[in-house]
N, C-alpha and C. Protein backbone atom coordinates (compact mmCIF):
# COMPACT_ATOMS: atom_id res chain seq x y z
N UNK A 1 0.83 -1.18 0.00
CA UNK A 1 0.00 0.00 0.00
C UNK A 1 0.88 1.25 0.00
N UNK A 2 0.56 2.27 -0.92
CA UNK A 2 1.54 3.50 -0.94
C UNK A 2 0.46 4.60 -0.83
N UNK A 3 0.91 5.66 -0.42
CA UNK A 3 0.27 6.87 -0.03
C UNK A 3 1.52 7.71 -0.53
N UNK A 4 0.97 8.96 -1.38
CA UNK A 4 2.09 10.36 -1.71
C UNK A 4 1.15 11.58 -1.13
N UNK A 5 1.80 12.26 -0.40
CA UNK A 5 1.32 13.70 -0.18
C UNK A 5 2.84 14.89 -0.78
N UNK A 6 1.81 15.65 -1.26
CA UNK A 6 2.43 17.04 -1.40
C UNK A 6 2.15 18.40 -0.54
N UNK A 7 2.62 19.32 -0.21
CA UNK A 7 1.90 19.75 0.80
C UNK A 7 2.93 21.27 0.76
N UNK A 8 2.76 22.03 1.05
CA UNK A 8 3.17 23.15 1.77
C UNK A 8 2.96 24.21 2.35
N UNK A 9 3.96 24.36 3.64
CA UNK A 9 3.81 25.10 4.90
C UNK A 9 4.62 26.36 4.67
N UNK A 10 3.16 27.27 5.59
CA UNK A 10 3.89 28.86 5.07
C UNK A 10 5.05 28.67 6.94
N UNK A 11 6.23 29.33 7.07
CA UNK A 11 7.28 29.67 7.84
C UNK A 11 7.43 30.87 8.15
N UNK A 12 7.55 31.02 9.32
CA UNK A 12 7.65 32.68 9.96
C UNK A 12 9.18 32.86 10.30
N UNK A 13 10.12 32.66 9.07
CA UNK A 13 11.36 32.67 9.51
C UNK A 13 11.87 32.91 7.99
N UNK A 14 13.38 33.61 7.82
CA UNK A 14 13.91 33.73 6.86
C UNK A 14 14.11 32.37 6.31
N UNK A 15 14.51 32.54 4.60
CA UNK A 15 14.62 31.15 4.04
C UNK A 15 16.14 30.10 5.03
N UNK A 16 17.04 30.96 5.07
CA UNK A 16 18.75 30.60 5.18
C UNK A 16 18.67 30.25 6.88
N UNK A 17 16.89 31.14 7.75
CA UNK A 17 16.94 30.29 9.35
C UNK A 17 16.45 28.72 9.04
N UNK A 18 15.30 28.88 8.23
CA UNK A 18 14.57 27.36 7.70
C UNK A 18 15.33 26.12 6.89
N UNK A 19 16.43 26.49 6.05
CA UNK A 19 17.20 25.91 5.70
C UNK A 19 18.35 25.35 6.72
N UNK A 20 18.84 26.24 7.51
CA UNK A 20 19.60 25.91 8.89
C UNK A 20 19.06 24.27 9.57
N UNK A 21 18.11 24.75 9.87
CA UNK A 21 17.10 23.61 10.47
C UNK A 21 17.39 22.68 9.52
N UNK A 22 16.76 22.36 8.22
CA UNK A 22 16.22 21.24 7.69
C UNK A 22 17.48 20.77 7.46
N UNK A 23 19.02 21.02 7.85
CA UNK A 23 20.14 20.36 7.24
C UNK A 23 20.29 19.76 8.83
N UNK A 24 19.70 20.15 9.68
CA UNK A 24 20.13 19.55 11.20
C UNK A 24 19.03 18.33 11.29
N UNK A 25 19.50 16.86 11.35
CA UNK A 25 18.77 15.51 10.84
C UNK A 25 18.28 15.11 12.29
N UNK A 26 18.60 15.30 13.23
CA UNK A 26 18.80 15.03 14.20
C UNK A 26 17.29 16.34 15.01
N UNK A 27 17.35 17.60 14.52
CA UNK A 27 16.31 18.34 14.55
C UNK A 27 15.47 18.23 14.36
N UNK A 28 15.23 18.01 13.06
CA UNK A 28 14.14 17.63 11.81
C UNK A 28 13.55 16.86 12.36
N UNK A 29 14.16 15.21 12.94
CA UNK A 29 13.64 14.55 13.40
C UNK A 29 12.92 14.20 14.22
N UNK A 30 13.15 14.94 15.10
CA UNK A 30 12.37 15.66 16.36
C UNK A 30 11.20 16.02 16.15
N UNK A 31 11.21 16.89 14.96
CA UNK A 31 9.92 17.78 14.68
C UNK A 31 8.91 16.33 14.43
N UNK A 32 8.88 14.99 14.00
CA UNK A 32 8.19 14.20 13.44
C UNK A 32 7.41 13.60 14.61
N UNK A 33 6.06 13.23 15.20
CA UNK A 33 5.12 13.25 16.20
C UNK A 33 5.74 11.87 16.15
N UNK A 34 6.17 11.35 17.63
CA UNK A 34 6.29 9.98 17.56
C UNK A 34 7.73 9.10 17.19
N UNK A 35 8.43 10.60 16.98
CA UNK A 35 10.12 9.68 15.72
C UNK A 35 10.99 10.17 16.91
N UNK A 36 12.17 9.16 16.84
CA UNK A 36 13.23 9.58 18.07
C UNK A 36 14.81 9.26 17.04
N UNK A 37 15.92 9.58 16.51
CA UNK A 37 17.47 9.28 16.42
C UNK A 37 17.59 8.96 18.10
N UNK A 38 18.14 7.38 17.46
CA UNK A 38 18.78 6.68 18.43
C UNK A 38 20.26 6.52 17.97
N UNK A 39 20.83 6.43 16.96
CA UNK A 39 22.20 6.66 16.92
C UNK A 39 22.53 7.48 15.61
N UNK A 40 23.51 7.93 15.34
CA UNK A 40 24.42 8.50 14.27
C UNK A 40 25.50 7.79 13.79
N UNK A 41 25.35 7.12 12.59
CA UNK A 41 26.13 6.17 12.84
C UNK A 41 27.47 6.82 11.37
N UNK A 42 27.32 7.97 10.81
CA UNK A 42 27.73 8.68 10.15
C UNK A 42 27.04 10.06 9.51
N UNK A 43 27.40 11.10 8.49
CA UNK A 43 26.76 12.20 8.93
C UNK A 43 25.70 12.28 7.70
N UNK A 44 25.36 10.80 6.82
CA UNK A 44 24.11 10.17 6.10
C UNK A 44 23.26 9.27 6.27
N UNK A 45 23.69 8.83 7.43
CA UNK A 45 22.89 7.73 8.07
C UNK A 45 23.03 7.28 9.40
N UNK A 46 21.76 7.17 9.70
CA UNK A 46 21.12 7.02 11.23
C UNK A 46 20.06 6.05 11.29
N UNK A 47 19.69 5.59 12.78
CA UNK A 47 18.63 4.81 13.15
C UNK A 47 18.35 5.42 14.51
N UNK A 48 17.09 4.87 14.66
CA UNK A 48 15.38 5.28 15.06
C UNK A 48 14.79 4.73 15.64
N UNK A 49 13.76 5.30 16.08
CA UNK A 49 12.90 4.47 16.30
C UNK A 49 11.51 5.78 16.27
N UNK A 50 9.80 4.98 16.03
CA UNK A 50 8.78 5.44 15.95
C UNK A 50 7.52 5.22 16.27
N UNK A 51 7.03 5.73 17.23
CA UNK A 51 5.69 4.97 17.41
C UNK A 51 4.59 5.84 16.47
N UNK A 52 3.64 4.95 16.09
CA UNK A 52 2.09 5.56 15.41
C UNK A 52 1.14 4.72 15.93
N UNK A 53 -0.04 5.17 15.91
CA UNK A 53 -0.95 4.64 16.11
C UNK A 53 -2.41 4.95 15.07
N UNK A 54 -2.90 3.67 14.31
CA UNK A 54 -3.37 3.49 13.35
C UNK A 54 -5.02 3.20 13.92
N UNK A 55 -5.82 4.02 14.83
CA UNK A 55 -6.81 3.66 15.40
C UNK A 55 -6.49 3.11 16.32
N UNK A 56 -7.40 2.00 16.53
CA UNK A 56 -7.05 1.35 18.07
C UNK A 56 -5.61 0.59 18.15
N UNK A 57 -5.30 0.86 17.15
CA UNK A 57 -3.74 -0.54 16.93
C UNK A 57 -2.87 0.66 17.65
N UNK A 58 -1.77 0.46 18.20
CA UNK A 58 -0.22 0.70 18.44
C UNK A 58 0.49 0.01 17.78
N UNK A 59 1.41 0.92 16.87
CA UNK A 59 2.67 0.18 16.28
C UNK A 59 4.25 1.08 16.84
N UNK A 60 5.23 0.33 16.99
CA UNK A 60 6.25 1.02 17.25
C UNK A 60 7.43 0.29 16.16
N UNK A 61 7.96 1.15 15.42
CA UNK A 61 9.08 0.80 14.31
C UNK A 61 10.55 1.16 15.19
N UNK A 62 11.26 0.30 14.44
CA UNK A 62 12.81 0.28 14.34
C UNK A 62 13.37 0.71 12.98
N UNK A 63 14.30 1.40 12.35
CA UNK A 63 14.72 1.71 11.33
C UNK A 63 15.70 2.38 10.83
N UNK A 64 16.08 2.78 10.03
CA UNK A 64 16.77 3.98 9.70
C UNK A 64 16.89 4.64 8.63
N UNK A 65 17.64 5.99 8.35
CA UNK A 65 17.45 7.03 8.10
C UNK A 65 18.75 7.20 7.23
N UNK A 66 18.51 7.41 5.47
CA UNK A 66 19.28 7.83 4.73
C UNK A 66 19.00 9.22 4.37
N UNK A 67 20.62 9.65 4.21
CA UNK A 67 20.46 11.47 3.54
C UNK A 67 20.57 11.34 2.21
N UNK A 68 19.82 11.31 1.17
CA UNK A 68 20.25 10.79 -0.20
C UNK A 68 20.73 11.67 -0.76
N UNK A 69 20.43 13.28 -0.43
CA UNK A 69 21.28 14.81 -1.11
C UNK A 69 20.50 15.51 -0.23
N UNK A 70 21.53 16.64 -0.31
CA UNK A 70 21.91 18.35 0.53
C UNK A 70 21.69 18.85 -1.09
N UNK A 71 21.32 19.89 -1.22
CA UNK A 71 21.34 20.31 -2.71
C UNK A 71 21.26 22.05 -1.91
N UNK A 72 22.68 22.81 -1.47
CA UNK A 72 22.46 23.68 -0.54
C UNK A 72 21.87 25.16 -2.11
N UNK A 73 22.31 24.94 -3.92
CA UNK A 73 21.93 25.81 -4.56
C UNK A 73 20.14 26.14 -4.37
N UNK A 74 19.70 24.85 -4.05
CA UNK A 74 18.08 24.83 -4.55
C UNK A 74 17.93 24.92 -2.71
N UNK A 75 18.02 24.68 -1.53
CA UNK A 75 17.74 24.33 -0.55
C UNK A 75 17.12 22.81 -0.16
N UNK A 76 17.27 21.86 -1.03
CA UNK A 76 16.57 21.15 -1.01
C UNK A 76 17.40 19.69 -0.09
N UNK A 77 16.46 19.31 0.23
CA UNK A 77 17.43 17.66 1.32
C UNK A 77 16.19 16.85 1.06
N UNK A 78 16.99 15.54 0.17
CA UNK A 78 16.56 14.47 0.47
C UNK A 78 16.79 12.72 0.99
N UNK A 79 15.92 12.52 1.79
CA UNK A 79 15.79 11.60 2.70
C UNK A 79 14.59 10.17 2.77
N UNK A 80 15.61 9.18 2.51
CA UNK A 80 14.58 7.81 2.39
C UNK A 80 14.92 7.13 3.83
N UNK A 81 13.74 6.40 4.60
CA UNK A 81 13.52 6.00 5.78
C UNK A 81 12.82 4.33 5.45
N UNK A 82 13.34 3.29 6.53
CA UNK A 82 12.72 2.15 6.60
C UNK A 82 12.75 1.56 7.50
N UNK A 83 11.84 0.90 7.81
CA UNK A 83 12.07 -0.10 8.92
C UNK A 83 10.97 -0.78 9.11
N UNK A 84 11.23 -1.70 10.27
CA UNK A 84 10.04 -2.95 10.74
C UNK A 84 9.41 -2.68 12.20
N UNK A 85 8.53 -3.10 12.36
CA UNK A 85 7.56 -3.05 13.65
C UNK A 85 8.71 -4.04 14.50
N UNK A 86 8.61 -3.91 16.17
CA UNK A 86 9.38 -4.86 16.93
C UNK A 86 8.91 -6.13 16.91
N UNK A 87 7.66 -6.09 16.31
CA UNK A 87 7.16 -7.88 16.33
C UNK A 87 7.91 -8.54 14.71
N UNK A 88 7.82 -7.90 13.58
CA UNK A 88 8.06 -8.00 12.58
C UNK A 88 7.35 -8.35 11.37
N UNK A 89 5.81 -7.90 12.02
CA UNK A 89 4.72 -8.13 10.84
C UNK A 89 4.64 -7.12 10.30
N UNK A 90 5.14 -5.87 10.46
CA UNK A 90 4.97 -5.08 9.40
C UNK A 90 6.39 -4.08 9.33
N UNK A 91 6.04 -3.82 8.11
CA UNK A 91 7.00 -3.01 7.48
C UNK A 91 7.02 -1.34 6.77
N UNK A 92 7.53 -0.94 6.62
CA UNK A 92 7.39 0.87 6.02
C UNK A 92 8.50 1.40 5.45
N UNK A 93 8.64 2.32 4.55
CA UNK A 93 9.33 3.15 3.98
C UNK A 93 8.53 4.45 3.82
N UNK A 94 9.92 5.65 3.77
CA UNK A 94 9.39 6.48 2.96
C UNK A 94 10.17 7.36 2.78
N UNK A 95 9.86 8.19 1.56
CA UNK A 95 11.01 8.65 0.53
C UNK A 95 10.45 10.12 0.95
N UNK A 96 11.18 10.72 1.25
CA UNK A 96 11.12 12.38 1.54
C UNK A 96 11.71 13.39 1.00
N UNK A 97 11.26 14.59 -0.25
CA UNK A 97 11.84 15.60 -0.27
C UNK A 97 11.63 16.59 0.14
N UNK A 98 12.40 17.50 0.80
CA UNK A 98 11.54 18.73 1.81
C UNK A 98 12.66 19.73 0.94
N UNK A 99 12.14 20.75 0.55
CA UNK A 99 12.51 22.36 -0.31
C UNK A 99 11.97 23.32 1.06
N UNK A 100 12.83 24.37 0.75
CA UNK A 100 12.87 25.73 1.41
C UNK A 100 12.57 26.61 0.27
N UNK A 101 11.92 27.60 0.65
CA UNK A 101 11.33 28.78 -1.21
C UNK A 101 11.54 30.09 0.07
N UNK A 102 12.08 30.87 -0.80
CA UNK A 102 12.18 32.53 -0.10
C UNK A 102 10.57 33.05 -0.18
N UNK A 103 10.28 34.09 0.65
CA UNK A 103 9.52 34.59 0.32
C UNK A 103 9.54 36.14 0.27
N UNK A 104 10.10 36.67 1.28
CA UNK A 104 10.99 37.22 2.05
C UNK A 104 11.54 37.35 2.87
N UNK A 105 12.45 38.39 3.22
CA UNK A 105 13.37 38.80 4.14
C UNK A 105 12.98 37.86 5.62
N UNK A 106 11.79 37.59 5.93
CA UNK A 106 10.85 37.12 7.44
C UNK A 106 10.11 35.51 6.93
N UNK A 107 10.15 35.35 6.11
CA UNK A 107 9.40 34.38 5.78
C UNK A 107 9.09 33.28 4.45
N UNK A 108 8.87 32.32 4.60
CA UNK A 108 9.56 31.20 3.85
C UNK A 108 8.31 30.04 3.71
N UNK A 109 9.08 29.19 2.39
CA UNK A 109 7.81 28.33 2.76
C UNK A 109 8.72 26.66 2.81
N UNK A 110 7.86 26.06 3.48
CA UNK A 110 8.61 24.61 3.07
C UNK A 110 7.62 23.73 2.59
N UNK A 111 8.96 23.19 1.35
CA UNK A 111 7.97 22.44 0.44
C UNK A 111 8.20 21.14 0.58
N UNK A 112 7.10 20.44 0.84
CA UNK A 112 7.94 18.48 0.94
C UNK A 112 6.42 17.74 0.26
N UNK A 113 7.41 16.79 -0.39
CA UNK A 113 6.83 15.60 -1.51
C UNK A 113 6.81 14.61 -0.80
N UNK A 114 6.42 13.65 -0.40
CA UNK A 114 6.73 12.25 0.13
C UNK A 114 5.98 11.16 -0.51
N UNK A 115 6.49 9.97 -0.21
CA UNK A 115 5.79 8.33 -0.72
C UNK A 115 6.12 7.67 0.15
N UNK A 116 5.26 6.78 1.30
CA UNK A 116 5.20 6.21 1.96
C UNK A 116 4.32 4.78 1.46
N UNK A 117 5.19 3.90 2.00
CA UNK A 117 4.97 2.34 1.16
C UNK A 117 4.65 2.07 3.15
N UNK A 118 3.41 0.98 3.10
CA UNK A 118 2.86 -0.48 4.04
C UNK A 118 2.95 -1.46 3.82
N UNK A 119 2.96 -2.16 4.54
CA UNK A 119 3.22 -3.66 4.19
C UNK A 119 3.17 -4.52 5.75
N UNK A 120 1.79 -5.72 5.57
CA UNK A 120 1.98 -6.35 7.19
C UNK A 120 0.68 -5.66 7.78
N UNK A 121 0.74 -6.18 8.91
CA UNK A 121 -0.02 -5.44 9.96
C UNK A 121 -0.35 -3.78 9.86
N UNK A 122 0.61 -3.24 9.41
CA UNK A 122 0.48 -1.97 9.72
C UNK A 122 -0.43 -1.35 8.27
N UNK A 123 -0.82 -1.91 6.74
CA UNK A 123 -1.13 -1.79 5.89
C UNK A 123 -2.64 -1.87 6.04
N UNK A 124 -2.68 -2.86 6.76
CA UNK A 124 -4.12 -3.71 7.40
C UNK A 124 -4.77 -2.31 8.45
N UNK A 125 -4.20 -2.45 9.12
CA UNK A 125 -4.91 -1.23 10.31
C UNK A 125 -5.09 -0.13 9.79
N UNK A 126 -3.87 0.51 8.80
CA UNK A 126 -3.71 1.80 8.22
C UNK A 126 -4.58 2.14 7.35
N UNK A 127 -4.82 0.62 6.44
CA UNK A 127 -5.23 1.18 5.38
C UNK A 127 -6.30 2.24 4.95
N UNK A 128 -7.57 2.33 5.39
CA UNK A 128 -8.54 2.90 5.16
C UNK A 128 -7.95 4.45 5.94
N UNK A 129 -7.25 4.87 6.72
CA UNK A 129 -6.84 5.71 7.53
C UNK A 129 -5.44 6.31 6.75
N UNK A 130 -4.68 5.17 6.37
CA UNK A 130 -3.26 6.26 6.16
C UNK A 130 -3.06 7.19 5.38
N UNK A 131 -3.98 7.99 4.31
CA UNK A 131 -4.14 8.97 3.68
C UNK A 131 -4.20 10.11 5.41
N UNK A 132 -5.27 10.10 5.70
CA UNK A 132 -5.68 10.81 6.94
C UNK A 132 -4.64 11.28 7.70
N UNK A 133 -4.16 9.82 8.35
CA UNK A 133 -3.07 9.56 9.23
C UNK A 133 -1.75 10.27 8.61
N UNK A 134 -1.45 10.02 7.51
CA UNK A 134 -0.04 10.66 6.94
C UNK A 134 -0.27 12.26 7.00
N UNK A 135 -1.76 13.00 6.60
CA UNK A 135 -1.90 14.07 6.58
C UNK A 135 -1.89 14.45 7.79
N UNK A 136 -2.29 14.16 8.85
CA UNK A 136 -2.20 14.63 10.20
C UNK A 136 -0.57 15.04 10.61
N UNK A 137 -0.05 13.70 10.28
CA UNK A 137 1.42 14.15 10.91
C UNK A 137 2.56 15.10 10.43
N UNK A 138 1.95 14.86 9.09
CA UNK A 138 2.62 16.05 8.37
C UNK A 138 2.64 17.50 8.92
N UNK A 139 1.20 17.64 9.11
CA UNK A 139 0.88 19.01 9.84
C UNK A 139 1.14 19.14 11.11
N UNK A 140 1.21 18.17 12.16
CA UNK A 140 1.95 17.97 13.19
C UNK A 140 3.57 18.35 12.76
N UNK A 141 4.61 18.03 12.21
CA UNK A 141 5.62 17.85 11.42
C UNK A 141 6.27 19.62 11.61
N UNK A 142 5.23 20.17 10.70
CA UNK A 142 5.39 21.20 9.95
C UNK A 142 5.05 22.51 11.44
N UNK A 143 3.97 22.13 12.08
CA UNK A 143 3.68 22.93 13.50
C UNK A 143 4.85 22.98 14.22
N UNK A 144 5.50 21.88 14.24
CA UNK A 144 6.61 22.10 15.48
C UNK A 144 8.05 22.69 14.59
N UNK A 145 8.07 22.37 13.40
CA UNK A 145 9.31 22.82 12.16
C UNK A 145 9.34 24.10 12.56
N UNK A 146 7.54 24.63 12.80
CA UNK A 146 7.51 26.44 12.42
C UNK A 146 8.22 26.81 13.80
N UNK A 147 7.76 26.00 15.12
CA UNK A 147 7.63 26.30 16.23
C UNK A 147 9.84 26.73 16.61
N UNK A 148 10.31 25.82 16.21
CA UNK A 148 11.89 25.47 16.20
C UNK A 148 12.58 26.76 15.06
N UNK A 149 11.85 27.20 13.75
CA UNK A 149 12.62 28.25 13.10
C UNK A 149 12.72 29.10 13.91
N UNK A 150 11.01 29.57 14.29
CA UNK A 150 10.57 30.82 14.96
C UNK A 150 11.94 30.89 16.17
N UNK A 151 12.11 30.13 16.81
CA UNK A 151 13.02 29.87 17.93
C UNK A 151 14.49 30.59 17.77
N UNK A 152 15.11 29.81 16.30
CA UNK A 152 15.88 29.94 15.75
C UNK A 152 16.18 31.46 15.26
N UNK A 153 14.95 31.96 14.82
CA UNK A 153 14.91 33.35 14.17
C UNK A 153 15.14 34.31 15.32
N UNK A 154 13.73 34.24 16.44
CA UNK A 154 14.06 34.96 17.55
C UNK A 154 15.63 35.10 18.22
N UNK A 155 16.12 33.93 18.49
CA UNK A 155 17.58 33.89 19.14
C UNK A 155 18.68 34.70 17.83
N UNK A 156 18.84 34.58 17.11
CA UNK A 156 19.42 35.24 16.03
C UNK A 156 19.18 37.01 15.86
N UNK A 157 17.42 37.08 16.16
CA UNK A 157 16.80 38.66 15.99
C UNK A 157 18.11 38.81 17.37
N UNK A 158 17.57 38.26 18.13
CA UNK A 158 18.24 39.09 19.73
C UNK A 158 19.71 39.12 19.96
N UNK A 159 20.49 38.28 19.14
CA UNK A 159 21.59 38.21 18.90
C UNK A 159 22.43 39.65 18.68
N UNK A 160 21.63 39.87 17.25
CA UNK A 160 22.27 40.01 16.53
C UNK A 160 21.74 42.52 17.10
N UNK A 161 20.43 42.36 17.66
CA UNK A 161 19.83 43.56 18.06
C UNK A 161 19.97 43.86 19.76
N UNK A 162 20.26 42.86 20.17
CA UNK A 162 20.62 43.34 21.86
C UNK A 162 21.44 42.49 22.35
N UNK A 163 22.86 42.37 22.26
CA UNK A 163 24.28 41.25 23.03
C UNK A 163 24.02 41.66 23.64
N UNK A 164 23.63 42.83 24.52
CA UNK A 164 23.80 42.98 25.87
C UNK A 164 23.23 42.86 26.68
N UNK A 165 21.53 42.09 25.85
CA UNK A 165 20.99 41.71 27.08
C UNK A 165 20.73 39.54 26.72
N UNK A 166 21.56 38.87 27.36
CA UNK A 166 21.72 37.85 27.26
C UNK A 166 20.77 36.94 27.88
N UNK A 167 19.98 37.36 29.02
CA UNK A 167 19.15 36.32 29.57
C UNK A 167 18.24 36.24 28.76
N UNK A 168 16.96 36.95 28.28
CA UNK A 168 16.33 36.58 27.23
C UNK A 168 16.54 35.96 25.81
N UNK A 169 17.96 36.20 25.70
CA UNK A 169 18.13 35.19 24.75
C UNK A 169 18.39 33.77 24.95
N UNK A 170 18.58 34.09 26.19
CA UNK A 170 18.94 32.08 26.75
C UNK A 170 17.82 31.51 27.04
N UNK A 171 16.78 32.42 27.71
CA UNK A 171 15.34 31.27 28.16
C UNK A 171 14.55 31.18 26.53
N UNK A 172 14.94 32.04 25.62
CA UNK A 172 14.18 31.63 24.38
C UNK A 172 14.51 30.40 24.20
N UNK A 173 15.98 30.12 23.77
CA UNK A 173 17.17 29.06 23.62
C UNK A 173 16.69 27.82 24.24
N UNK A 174 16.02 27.56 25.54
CA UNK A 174 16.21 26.94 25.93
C UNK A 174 14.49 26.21 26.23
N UNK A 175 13.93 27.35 25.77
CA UNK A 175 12.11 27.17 25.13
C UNK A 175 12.11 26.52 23.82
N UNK A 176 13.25 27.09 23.24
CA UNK A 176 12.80 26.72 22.00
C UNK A 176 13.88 25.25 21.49
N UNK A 177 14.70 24.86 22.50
CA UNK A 177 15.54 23.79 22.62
C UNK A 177 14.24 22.11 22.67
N UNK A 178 13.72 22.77 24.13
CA UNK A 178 12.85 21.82 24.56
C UNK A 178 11.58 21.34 23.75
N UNK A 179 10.73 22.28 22.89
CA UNK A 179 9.90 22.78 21.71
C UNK A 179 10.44 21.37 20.49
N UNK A 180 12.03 22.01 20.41
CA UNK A 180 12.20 21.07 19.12
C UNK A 180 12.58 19.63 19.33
N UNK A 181 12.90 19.49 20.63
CA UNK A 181 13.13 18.39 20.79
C UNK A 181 11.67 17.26 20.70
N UNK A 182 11.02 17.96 21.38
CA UNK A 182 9.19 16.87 21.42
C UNK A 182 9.42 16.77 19.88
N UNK A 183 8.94 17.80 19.05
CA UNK A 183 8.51 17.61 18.29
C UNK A 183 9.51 16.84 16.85
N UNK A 184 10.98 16.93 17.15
CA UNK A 184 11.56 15.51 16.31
C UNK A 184 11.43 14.35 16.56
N UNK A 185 10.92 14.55 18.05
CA UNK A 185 10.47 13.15 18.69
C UNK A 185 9.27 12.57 17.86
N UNK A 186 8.68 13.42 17.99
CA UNK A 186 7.12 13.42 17.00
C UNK A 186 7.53 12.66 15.61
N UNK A 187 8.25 13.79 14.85
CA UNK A 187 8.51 13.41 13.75
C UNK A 187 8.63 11.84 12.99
N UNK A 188 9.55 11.64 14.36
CA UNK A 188 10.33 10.67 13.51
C UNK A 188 9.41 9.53 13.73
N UNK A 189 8.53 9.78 15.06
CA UNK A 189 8.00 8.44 15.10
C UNK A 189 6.91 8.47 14.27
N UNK A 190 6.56 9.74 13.65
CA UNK A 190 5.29 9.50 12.68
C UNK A 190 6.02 8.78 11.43
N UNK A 191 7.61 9.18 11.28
CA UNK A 191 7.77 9.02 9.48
C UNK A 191 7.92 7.69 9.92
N UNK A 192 8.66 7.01 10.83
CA UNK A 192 8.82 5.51 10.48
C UNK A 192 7.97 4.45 10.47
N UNK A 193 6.64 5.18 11.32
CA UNK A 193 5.24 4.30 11.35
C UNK A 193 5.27 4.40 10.27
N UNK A 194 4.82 5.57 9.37
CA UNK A 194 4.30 5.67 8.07
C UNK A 194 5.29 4.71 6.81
N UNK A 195 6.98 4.82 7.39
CA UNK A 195 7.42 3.82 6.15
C UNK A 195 6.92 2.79 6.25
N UNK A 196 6.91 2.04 7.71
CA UNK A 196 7.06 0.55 8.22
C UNK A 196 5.60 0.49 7.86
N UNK A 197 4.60 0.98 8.00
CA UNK A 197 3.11 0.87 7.70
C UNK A 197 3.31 0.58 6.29
């Protein structure tokens, strides 16, 4: 079973803060509802882990995480993901391209393509749902992406307009540390349900 969404999210952050982010794999990942990097095992590939839940089912995947291209002229990074449920009835992939587009000086959009393949248990539960289900997390995905630029942008605005006053730039830092971390957590466990599904 395969599912493709196209989709794009408007960004309250310059293109070159949003691009920052989407080259940090380990970030990104975060942003995904459910996705966790459990190791780095070089600076193109990693493993995971993800929980989703497909209605009443719980699934939790094992997997990992290829960088297939950085393309820093276009902004573009792409990324294929796979893995298996811990029982081993089901399975998932999915092929990810995520683009950065200027808009201006404040704001940006991100663009991502994906194809997510099921197979097993998780095809079965998903099926009638994983259109739904993939769209949900995406937008989950993309909420916490905005939530981590914004972060990014703010600490940079204050940087770069008041050094001298440093504590507000650290409790942002450290709001917006905690912010991105849930939400790669999120991430990742949505993308690897969705491959392994």
């Amino acid at each position: 079973m395969k599912v493709k969404l196209e989709k794009t999210f408007a960004m309250p952050a310059s293109a070159e803060t949003a691009w920052g982010l989407l080259q940090d794999i380990e970030s990104v990942a975060a942003c995904m509802p459910g996705a966790k990097i459990t190791e780095r095992i070089d600076d193109a590939h990693f493993k995971g882990t993800v929980s989703v839940k497909f209605g009443p089912a719980s699934m939790s995947f094992r997997g990992e995480v290829e960088v297939r291209g950085i393309d820093q002229a276009t902004r573009t990074l792409h990324l294929f993901g796979k893995g298996t449920d811990t029982t081993g009835s089901s399975g998932a992939s999915m092929d990810l391209t995520a683009r950065v587009e200027a808009l201006d000086t404040a704001a940006c959009n991100l663009v991502g393509a994906s194809e997510v393949s099921m197979s097993g248990k998780a095809a079965t539960f998903g099926g009638r749902m994983a259109g739904s289900v993939a769209d949900q997390m995406l937008k989950q995905f993309a909420d916490n992406f905005s939530t981590q630029v914004q972060a990014r942008q703010a600490q940079q605005s204050t940087a770069t307009a008041q050094p001298e006053l440093p504590p507000p730039a650290t409790a942002t830092e450290l709001n917006g540390l905690a912010l991105v971390w849930a939400i790669i957590k999120d991430w990742l466990r949505s993308l690897f349900a969705a491959k392994k599904a």
